[in-house]
C-alpha atoms as a PDB file:
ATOM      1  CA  UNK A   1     183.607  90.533 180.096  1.00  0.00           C
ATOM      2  CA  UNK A   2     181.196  87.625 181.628  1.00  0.00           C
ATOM      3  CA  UNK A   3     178.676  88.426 179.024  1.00  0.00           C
ATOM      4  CA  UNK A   4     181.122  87.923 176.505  1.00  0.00           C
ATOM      5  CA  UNK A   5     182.881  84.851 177.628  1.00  0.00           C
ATOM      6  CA  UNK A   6     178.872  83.128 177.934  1.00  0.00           C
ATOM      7  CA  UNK A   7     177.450  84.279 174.617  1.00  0.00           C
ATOM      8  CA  UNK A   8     180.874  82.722 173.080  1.00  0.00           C
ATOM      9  CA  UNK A   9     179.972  79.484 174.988  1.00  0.00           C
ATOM     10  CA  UNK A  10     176.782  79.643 173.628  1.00  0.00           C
ATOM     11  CA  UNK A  11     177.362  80.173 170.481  1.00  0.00           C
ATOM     12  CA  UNK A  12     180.073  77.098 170.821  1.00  0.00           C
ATOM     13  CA  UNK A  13     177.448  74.851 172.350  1.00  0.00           C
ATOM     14  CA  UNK A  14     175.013  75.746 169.226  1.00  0.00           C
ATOM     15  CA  UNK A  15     177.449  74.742 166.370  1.00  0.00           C
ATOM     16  CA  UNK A  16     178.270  71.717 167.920  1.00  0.00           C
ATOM     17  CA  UNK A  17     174.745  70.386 167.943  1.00  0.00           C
ATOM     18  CA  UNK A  18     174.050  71.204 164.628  1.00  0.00           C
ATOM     19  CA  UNK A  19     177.391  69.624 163.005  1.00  0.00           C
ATOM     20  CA  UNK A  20     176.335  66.211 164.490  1.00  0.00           C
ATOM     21  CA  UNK A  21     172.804  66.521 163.418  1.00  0.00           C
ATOM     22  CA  UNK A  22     174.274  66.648 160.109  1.00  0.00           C
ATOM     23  CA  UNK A  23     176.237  63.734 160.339  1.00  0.00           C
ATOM     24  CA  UNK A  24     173.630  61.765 161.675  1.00  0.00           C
ATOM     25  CA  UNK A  25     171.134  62.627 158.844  1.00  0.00           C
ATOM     26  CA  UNK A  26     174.161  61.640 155.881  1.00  0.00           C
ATOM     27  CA  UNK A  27     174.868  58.192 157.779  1.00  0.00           C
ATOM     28  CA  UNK A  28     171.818  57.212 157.343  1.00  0.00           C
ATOM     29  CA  UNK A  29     171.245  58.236 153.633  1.00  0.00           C
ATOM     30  CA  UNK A  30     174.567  56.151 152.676  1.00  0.00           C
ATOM     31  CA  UNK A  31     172.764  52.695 154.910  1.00  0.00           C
ATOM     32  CA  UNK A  32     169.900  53.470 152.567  1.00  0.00           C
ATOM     33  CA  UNK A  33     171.537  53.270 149.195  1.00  0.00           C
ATOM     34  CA  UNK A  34     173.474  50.145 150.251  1.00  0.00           C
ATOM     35  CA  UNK A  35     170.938  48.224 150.868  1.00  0.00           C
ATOM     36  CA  UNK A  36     168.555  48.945 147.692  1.00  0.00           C
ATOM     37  CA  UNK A  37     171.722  47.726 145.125  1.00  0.00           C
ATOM     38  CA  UNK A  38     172.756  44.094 146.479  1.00  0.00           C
ATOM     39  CA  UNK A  39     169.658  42.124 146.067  1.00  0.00           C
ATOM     40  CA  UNK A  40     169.978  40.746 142.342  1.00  0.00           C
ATOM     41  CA  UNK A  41     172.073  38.390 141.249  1.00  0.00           C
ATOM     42  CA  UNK A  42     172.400  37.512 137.252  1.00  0.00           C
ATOM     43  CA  UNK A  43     170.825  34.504 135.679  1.00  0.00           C
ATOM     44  CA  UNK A  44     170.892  33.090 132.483  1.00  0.00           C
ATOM     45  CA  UNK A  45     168.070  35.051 129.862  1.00  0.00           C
ATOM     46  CA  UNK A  46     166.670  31.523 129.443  1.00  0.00           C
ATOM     47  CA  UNK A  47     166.064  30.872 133.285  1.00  0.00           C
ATOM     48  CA  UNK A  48     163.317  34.148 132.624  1.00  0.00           C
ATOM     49  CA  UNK A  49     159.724  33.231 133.430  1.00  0.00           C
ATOM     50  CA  UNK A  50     157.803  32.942 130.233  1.00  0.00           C
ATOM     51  CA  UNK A  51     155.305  36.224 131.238  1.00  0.00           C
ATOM     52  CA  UNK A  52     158.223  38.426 130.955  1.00  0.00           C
ATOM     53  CA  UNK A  53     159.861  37.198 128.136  1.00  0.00           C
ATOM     54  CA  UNK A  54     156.167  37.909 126.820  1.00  0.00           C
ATOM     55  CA  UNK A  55     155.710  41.052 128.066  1.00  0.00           C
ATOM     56  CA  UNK A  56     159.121  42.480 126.846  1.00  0.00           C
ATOM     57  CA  UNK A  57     158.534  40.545 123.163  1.00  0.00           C
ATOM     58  CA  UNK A  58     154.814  42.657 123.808  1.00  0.00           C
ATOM     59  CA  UNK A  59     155.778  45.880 124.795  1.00  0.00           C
ATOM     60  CA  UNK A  60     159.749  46.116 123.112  1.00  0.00           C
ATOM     61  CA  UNK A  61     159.034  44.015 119.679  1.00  0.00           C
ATOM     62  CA  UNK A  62     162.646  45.378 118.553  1.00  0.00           C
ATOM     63  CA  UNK A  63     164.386  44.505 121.913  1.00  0.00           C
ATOM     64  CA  UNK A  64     167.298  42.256 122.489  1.00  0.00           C
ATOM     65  CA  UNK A  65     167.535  41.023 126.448  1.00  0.00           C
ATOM     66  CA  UNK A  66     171.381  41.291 127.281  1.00  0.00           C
ATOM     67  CA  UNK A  67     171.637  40.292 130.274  1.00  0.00           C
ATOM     68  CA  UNK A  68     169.064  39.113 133.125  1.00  0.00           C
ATOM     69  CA  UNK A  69     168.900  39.536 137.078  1.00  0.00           C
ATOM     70  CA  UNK A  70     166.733  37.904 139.955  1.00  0.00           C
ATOM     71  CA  UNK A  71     166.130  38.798 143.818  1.00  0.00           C
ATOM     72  CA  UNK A  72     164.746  37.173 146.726  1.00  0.00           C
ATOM     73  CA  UNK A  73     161.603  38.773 145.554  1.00  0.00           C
ATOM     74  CA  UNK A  74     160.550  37.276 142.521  1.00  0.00           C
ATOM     75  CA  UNK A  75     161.584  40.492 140.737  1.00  0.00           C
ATOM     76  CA  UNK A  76     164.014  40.691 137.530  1.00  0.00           C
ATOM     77  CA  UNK A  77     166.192  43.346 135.925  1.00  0.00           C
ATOM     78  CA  UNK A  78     166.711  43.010 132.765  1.00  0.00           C
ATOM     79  CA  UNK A  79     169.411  44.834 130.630  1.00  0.00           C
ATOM     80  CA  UNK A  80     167.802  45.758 126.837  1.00  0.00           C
ATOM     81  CA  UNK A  81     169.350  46.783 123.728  1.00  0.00           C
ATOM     82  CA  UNK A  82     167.079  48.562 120.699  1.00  0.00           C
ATOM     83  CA  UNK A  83     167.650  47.813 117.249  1.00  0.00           C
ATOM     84  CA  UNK A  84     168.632  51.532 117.135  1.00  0.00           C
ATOM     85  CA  UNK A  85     171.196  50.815 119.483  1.00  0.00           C
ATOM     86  CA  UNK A  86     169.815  52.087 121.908  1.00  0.00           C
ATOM     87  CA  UNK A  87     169.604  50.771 125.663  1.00  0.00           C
ATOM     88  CA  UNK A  88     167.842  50.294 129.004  1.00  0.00           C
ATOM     89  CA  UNK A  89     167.236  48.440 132.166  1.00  0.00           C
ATOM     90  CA  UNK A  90     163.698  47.679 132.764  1.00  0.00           C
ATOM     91  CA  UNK A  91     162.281  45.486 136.358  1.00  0.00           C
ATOM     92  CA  UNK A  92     159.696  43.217 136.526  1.00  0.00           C
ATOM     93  CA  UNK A  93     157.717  40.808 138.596  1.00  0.00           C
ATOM     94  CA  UNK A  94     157.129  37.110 137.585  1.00  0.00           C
ATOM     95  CA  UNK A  95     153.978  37.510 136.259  1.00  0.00           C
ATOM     96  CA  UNK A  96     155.559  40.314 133.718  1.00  0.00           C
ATOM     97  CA  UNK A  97     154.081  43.406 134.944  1.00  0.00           C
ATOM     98  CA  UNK A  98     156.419  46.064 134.909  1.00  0.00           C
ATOM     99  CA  UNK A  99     157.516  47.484 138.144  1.00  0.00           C
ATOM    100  CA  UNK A 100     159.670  50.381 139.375  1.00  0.00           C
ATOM    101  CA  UNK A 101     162.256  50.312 142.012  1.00  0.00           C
END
């Protein structure tokens, strides 16, 4: 009977530790995804730097910027449509190199 009474405590003890290792680990995945999505905040197409409205007129001839975002960092997202109607968001730095993030 004592046996049995401490391998049930055991095994108690056991799940416990790994349920809040768990919850520890997703916590800190949601703090992560938070943070990467706030930063840029929309701007008029005009306000873009003229090396990335050259690069995208460059490297998309047939593109159409929609809409345009900035961050802290000197970095832009910029909404595209195709002639084809297709779409896309592409980032880039101020100098219009294309970047991924």
């Amino acid at each position: 009977m004592r046996k049995l009474f401490f391998a049930t405590v055991l095994s108690f003890v056991g799940l416990t530790a790994i349920a809040q290792e768990e919850t520890a680990e997703l916590q800190a995945d949601e703090t992560t995804v938070a943070t990467a999505t706030q930063d840029f905040e929309e701007i008029s197409v005009s306000d873009l730097p003229e090396a990335v409205t050259a690069a995208v007129a460059k490297d998309y001839p047939t593109a159409t910027v929609n809409k345009a975002y900035k961050n802290a960092s000197e970095q832009y997202k910029l909404e595209l449509s195709l002639e084809d109607g297709t779409s896309g968001t592409l980032y880039a730095d101020a100098e219009g190199n294309w970047i991924e993030i």
